[in-house]
C-alpha atoms as a PDB file:
ATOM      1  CA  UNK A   1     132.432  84.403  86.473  1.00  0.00           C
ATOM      2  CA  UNK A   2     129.397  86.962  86.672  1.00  0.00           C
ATOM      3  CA  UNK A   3     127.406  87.697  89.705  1.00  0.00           C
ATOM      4  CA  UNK A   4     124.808  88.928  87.987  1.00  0.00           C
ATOM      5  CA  UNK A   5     122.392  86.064  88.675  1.00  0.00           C
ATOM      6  CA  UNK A   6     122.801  86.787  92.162  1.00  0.00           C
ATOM      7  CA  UNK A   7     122.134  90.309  92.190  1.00  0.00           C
ATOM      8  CA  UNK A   8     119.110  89.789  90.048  1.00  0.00           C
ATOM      9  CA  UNK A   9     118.014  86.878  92.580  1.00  0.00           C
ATOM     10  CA  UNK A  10     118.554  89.750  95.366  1.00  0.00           C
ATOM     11  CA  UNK A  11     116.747  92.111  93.765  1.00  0.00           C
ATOM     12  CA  UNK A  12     113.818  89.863  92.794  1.00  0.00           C
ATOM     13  CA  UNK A  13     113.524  88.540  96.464  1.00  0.00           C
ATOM     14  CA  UNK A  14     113.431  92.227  97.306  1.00  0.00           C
ATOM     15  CA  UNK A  15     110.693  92.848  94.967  1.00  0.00           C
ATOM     16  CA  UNK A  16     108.185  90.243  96.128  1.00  0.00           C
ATOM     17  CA  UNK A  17     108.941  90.577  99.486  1.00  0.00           C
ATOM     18  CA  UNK A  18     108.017  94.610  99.262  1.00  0.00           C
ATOM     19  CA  UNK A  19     104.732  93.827  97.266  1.00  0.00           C
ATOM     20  CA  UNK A  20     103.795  91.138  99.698  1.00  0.00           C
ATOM     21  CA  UNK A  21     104.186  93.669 103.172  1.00  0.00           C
ATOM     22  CA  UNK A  22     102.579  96.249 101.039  1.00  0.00           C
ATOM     23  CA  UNK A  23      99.588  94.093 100.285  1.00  0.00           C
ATOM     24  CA  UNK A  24      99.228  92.843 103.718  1.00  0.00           C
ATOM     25  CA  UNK A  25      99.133  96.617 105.058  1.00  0.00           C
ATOM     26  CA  UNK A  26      96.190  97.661 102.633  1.00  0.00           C
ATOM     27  CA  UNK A  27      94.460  94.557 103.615  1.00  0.00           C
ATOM     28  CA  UNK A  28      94.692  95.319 107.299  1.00  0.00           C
ATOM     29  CA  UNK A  29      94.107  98.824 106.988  1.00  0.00           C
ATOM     30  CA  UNK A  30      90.473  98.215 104.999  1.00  0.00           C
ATOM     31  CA  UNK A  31      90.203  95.876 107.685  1.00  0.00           C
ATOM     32  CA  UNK A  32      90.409  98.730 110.562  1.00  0.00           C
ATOM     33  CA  UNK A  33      88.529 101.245 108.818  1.00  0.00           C
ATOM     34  CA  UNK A  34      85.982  98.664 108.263  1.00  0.00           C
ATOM     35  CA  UNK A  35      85.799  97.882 112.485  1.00  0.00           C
ATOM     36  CA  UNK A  36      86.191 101.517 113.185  1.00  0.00           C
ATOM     37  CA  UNK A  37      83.112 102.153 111.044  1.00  0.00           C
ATOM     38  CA  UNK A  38      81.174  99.817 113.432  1.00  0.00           C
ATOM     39  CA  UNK A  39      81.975 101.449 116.510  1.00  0.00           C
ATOM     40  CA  UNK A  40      82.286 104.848 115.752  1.00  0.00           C
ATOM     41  CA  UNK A  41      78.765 106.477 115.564  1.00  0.00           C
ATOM     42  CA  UNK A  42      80.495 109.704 113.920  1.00  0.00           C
ATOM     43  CA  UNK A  43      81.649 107.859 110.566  1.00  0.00           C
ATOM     44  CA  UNK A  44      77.705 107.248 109.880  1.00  0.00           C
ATOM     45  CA  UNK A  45      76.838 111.153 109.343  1.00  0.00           C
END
């Protein structure tokens, strides 16, 4: 009996689940810069 479908399951899961936080933090921080540009009267020099 192998484990190996397991492991690669694991590591898959891990994968996805990296790419998807990473995403979601680039998306949020374009998000703030984007509000921070519209209060901040020093980002419009």
């Amino acid at each position: 009996m192998t484990h190996l479908p397991y492991i690669l399951a694991a590591y898959g899961i891990a994968v996805v689940v990296s790419a998807g936080f990473s995403v979601d933090a680039w998306r949020r921080m374009g998000r703030a810069r984007r509000r921070l540009a519209a209060i901040d009267p020093r980002g419009r020099r």
